[in-house]
N, C-alpha and C. Protein backbone atom coordinates (compact mmCIF):
# COMPACT_ATOMS: atom_id res chain seq x y z
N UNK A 1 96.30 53.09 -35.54
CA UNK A 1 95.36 52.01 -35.76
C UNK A 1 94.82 52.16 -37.18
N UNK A 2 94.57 51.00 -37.67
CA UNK A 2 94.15 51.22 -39.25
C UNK A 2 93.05 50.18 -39.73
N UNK A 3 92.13 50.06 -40.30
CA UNK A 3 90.99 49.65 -41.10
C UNK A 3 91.41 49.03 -42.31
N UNK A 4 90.73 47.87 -42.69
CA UNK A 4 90.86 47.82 -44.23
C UNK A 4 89.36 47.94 -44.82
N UNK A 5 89.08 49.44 -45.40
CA UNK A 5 87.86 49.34 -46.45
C UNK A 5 87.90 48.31 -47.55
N UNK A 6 86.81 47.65 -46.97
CA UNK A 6 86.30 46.41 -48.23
C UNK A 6 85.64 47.10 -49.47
N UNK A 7 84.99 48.18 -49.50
CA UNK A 7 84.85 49.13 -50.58
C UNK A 7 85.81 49.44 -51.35
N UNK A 8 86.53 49.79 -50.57
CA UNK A 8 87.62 50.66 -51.64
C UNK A 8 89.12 49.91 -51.82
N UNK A 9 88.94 48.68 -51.26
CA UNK A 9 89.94 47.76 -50.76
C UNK A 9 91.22 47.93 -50.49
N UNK A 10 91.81 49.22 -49.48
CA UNK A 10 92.50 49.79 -48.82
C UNK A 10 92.34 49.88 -47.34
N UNK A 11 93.65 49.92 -46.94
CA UNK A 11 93.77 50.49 -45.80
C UNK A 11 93.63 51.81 -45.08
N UNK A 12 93.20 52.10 -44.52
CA UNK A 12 92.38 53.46 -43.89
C UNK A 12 93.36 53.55 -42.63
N UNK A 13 93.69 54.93 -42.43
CA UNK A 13 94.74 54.74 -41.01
C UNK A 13 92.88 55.66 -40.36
N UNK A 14 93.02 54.77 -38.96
CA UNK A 14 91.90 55.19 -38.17
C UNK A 14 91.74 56.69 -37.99
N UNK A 15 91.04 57.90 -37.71
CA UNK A 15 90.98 59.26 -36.85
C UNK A 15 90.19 59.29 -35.89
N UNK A 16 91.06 59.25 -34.61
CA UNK A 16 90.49 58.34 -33.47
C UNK A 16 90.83 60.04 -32.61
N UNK A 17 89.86 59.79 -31.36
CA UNK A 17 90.10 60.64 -30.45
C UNK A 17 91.85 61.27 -29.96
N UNK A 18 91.84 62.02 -29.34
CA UNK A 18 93.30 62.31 -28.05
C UNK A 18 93.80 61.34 -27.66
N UNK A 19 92.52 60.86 -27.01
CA UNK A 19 93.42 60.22 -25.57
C UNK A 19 93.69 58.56 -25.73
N UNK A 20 94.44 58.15 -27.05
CA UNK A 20 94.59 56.74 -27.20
C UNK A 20 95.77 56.55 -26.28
N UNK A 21 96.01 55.12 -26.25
CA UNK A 21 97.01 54.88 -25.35
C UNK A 21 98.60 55.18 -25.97
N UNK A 22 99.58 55.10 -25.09
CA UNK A 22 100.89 54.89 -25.50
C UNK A 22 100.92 53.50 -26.18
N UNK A 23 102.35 53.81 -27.28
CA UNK A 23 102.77 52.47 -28.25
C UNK A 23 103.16 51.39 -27.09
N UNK A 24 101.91 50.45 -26.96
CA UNK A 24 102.27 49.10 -26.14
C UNK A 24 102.67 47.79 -27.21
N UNK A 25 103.59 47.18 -26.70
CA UNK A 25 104.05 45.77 -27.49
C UNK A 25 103.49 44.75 -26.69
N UNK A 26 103.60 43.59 -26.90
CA UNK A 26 103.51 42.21 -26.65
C UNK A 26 102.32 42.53 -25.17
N UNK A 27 101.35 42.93 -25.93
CA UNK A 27 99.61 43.17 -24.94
C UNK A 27 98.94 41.95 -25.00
N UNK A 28 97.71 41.85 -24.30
CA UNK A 28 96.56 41.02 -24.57
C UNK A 28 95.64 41.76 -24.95
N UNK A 29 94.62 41.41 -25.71
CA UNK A 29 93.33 42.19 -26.43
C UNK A 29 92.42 41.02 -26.26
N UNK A 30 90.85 41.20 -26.19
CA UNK A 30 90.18 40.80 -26.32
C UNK A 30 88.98 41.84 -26.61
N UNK A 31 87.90 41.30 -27.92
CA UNK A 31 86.78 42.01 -28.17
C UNK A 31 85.41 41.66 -26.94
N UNK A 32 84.74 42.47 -26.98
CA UNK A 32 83.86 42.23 -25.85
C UNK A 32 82.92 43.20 -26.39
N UNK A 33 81.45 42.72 -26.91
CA UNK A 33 80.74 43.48 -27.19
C UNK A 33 81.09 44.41 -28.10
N UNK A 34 80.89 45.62 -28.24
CA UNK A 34 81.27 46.80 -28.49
C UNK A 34 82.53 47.65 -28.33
N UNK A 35 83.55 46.92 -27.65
CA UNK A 35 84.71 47.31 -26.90
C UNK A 35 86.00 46.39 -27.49
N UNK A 36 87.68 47.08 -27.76
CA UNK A 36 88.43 46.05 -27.72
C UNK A 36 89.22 46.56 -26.17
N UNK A 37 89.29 45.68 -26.00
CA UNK A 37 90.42 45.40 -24.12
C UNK A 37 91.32 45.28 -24.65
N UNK A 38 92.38 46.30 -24.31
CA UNK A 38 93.94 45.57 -24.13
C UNK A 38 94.50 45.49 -22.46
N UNK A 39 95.38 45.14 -22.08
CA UNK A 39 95.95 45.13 -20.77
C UNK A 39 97.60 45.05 -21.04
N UNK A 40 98.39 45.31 -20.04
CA UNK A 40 99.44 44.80 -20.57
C UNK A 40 100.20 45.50 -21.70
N UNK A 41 101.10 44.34 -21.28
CA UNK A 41 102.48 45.03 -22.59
C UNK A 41 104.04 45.76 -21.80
N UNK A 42 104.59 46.29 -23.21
CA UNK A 42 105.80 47.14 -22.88
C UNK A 42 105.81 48.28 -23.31
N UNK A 43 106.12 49.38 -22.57
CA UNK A 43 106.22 50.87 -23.09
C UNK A 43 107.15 51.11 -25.04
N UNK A 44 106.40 51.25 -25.78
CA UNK A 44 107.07 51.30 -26.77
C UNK A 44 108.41 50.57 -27.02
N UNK A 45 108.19 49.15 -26.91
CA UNK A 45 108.95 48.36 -26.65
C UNK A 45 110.59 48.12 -25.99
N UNK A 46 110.19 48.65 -24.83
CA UNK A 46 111.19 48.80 -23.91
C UNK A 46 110.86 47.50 -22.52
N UNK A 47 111.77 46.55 -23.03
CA UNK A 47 112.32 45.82 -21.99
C UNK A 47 112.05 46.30 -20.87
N UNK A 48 111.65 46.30 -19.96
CA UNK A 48 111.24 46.19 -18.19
C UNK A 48 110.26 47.66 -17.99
N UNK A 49 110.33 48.40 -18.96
CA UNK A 49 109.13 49.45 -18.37
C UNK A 49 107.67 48.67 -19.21
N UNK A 50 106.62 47.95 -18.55
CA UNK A 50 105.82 47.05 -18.37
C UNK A 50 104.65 47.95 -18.04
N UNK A 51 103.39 47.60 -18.64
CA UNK A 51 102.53 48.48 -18.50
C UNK A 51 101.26 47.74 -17.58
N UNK A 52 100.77 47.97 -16.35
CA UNK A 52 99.88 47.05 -15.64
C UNK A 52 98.21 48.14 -15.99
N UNK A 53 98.45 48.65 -16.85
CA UNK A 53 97.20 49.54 -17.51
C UNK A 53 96.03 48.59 -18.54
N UNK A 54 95.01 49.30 -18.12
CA UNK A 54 94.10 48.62 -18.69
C UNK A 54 93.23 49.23 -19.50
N UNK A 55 93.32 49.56 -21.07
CA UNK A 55 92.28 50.58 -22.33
C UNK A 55 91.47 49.84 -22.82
N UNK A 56 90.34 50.70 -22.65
CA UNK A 56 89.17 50.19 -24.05
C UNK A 56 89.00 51.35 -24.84
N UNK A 57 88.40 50.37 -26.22
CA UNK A 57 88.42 50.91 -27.58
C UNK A 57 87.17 51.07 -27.73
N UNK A 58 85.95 51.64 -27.68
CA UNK A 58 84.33 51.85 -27.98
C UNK A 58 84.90 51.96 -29.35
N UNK A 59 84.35 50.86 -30.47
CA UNK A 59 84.12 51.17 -31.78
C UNK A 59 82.88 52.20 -32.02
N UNK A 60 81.78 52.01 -31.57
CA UNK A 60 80.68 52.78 -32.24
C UNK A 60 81.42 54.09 -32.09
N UNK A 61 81.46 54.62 -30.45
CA UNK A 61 81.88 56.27 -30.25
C UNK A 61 83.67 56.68 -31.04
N UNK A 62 84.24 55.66 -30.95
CA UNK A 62 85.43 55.77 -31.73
C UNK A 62 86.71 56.16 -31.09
N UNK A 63 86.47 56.21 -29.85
CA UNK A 63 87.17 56.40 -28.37
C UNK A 63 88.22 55.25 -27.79
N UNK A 64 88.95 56.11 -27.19
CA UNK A 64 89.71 55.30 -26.10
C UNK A 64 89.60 55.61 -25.09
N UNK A 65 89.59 55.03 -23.75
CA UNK A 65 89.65 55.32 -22.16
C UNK A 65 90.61 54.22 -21.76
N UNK A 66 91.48 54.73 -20.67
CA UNK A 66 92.17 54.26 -19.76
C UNK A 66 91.08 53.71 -18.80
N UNK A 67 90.89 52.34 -18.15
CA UNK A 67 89.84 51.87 -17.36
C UNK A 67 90.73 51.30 -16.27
C-alpha cells in the first residue's frame, strides 16, 4: 500500500502492521469513517480461488483486521 506525500511530492510505500491481507484483485472497498472495507476479490489473481473475506484498514492505528 502506498501514500502520496503532498510535502515532499512522492510516493511513500505504507509501514503497516503483520497482519495485512493477502494480494486480492478485482475487490470492493469502501471508506467508512476512519476505516477502508474491502470484501471480496481473487487470491492473487487467480481465477476461481475467490475470497468471501472481509478487512478493515484503521487509518489512525495503521492496522489491518480480518472482520
Amino acid at each position: 500500500m502506498w501514500y502520496f506525500d503532498l510535502n515532499s511530492h512522492a510516493w511513500v510505500k505504507c509501514k503497516i502492521n503483520q497482519s495485512y491481507p493477502p494480494e486480492i484483485d478485482n475487490h470492493t472497498a469502501v471508506i467508512h469513517n476512519d476505516n477502508w472495507i474491502v470484501f471480496g476479490g481473487f487470491f492473487g489473481g487467480t481465477v476461481g480461488l475467490h475470497s468471501n473475506y472481509v478487512y478493515k484498514y484503521e487509518f489512525s492505528s495503521n492496522t489491518w483486521q480480518r472482520i
